[in-house]
N, C-alpha and C. Protein backbone atom coordinates (compact mmCIF):
# COMPACT_ATOMS: atom_id res chain seq x y z
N UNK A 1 0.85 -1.16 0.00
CA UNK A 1 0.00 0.00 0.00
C UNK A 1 0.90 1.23 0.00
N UNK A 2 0.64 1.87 -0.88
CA UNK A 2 1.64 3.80 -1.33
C UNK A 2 0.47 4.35 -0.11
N UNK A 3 0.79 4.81 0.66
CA UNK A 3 0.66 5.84 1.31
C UNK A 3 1.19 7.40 1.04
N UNK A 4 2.69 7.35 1.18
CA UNK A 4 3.62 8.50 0.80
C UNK A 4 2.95 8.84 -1.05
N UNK A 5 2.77 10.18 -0.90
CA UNK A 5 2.94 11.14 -2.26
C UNK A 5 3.84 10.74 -3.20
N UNK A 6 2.65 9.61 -4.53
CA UNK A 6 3.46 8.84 -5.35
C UNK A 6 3.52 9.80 -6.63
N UNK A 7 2.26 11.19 -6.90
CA UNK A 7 2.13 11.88 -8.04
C UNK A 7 2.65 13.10 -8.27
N UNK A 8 3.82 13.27 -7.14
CA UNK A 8 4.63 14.70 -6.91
C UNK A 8 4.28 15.96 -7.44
N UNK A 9 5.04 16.43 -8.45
CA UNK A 9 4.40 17.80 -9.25
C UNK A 9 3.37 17.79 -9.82
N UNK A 10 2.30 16.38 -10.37
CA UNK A 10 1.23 16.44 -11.15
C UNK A 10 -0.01 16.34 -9.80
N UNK A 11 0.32 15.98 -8.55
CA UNK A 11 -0.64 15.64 -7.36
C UNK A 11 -1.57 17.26 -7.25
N UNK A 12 -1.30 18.69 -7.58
CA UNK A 12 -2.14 19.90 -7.90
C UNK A 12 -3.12 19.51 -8.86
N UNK A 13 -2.14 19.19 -10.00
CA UNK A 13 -2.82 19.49 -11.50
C UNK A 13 -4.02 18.34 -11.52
N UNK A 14 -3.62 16.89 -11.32
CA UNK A 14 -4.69 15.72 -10.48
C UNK A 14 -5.64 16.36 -9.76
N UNK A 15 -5.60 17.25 -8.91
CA UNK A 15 -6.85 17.43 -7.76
C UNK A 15 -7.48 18.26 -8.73
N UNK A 16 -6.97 19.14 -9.09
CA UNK A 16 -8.00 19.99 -10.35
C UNK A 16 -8.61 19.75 -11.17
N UNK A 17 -8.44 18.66 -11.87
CA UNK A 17 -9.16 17.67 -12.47
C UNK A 17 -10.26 17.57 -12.23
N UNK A 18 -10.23 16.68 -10.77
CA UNK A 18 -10.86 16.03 -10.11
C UNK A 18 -11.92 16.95 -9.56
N UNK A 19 -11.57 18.33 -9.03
CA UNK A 19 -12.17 19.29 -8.78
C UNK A 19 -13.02 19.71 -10.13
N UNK A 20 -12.65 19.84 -11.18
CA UNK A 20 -13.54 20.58 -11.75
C UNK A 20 -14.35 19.40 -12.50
N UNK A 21 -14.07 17.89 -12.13
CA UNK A 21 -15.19 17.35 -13.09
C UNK A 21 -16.32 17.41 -11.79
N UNK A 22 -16.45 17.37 -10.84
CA UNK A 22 -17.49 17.98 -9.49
C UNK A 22 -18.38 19.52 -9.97
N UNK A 23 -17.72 19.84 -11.01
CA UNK A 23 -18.31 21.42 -11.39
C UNK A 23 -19.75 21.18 -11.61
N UNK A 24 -20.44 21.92 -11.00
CA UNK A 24 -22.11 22.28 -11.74
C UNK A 24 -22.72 20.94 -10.98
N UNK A 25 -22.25 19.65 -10.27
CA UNK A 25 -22.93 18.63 -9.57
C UNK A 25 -23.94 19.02 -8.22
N UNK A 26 -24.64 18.33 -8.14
CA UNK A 26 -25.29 18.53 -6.82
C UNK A 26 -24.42 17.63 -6.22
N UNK A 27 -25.14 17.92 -4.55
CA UNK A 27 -23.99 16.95 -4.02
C UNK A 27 -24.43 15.74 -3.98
N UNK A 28 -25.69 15.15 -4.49
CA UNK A 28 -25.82 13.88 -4.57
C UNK A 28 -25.03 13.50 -5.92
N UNK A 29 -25.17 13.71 -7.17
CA UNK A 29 -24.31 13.36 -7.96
C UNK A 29 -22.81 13.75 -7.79
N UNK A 30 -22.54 14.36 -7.54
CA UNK A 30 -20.72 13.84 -6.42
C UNK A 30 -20.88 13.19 -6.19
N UNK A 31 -21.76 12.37 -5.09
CA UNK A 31 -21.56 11.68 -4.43
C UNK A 31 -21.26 10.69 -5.38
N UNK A 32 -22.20 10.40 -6.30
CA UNK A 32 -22.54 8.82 -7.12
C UNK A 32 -21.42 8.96 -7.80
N UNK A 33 -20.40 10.37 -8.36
CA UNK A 33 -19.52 10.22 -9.29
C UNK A 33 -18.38 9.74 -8.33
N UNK A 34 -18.27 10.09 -7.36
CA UNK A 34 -17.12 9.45 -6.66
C UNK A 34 -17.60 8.16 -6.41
N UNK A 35 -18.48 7.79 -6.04
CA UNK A 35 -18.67 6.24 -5.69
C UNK A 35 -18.48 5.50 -7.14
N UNK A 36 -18.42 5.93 -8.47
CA UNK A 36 -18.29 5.50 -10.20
C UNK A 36 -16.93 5.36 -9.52
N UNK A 37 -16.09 6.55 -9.51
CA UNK A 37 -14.83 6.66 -9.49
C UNK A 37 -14.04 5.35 -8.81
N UNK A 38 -14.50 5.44 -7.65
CA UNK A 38 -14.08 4.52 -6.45
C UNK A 38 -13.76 3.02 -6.52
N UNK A 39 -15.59 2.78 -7.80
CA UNK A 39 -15.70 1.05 -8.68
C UNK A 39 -14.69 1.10 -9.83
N UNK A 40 -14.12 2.38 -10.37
CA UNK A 40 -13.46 1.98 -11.46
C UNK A 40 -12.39 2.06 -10.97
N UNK A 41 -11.33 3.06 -10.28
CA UNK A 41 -10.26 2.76 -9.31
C UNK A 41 -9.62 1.08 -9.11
N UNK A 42 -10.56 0.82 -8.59
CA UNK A 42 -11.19 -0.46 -7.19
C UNK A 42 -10.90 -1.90 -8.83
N UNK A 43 -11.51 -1.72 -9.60
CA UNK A 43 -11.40 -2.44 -11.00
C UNK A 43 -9.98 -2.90 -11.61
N UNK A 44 -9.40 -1.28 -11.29
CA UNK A 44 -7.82 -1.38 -12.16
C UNK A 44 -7.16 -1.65 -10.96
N UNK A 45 -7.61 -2.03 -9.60
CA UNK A 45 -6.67 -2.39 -8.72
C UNK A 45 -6.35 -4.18 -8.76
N UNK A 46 -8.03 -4.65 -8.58
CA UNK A 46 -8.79 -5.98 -9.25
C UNK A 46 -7.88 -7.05 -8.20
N UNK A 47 -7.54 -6.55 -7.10
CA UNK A 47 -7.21 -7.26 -5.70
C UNK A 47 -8.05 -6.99 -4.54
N UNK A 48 -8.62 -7.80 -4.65
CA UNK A 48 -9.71 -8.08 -3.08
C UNK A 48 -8.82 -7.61 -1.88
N UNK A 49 -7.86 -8.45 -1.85
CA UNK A 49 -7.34 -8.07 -0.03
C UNK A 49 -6.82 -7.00 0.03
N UNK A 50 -6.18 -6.16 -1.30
CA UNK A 50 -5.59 -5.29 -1.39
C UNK A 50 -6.48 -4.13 -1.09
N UNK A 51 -7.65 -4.09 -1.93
CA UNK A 51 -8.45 -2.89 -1.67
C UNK A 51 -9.32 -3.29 -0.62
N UNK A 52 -9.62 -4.03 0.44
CA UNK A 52 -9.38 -3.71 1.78
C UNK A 52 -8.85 -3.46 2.59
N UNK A 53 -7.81 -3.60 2.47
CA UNK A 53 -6.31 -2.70 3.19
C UNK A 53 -6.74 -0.98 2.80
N UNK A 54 -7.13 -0.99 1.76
CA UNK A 54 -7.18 0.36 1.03
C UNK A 54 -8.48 0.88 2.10
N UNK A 55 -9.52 0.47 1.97
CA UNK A 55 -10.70 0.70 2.34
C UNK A 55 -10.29 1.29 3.86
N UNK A 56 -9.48 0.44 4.49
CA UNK A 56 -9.98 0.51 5.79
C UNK A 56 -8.29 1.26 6.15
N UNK A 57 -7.55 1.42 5.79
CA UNK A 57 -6.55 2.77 5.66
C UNK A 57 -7.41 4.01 5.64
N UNK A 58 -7.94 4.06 4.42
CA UNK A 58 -9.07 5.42 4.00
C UNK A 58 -9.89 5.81 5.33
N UNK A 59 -10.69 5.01 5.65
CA UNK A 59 -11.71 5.08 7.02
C UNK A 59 -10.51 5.34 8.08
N UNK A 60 -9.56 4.87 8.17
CA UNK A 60 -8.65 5.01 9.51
C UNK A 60 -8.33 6.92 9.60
N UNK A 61 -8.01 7.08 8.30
CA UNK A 61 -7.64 8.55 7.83
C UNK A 61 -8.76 9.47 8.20
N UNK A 62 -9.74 8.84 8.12
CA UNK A 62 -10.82 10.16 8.33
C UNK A 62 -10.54 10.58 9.86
């Protein structure tokens, strides 16, 4: 599991992205686009134990 800042100088230009495809959403569709995001993520990871490690890292973080 990458914890440490793997996207260095592009980790801004990434959140902006990410920020502006949220543009003009309510916050229920955020919501559902991050939960899209999360299944397709979760897809290209395509390790069970792995993305529970992930899952429950994430929840530890909050």
């Amino acid at each position: 599991m990458i914890l440490d800042d793997n996207l260095g100088t592009d980790g801004d230009s990434v959140y902006a992205v990410l920020m502006a495809t949220h543009e003009g959403l309510s916050e229920a569709e955020s919501h559902a686009l991050n939960a899209r995001l999360v299944l397709m993520l979760a897809n290209e990871v395509g390790d069970r134990a792995r993305l529970e490690a992930l899952f429950a890292a994430a929840r530890d973080l909050a």
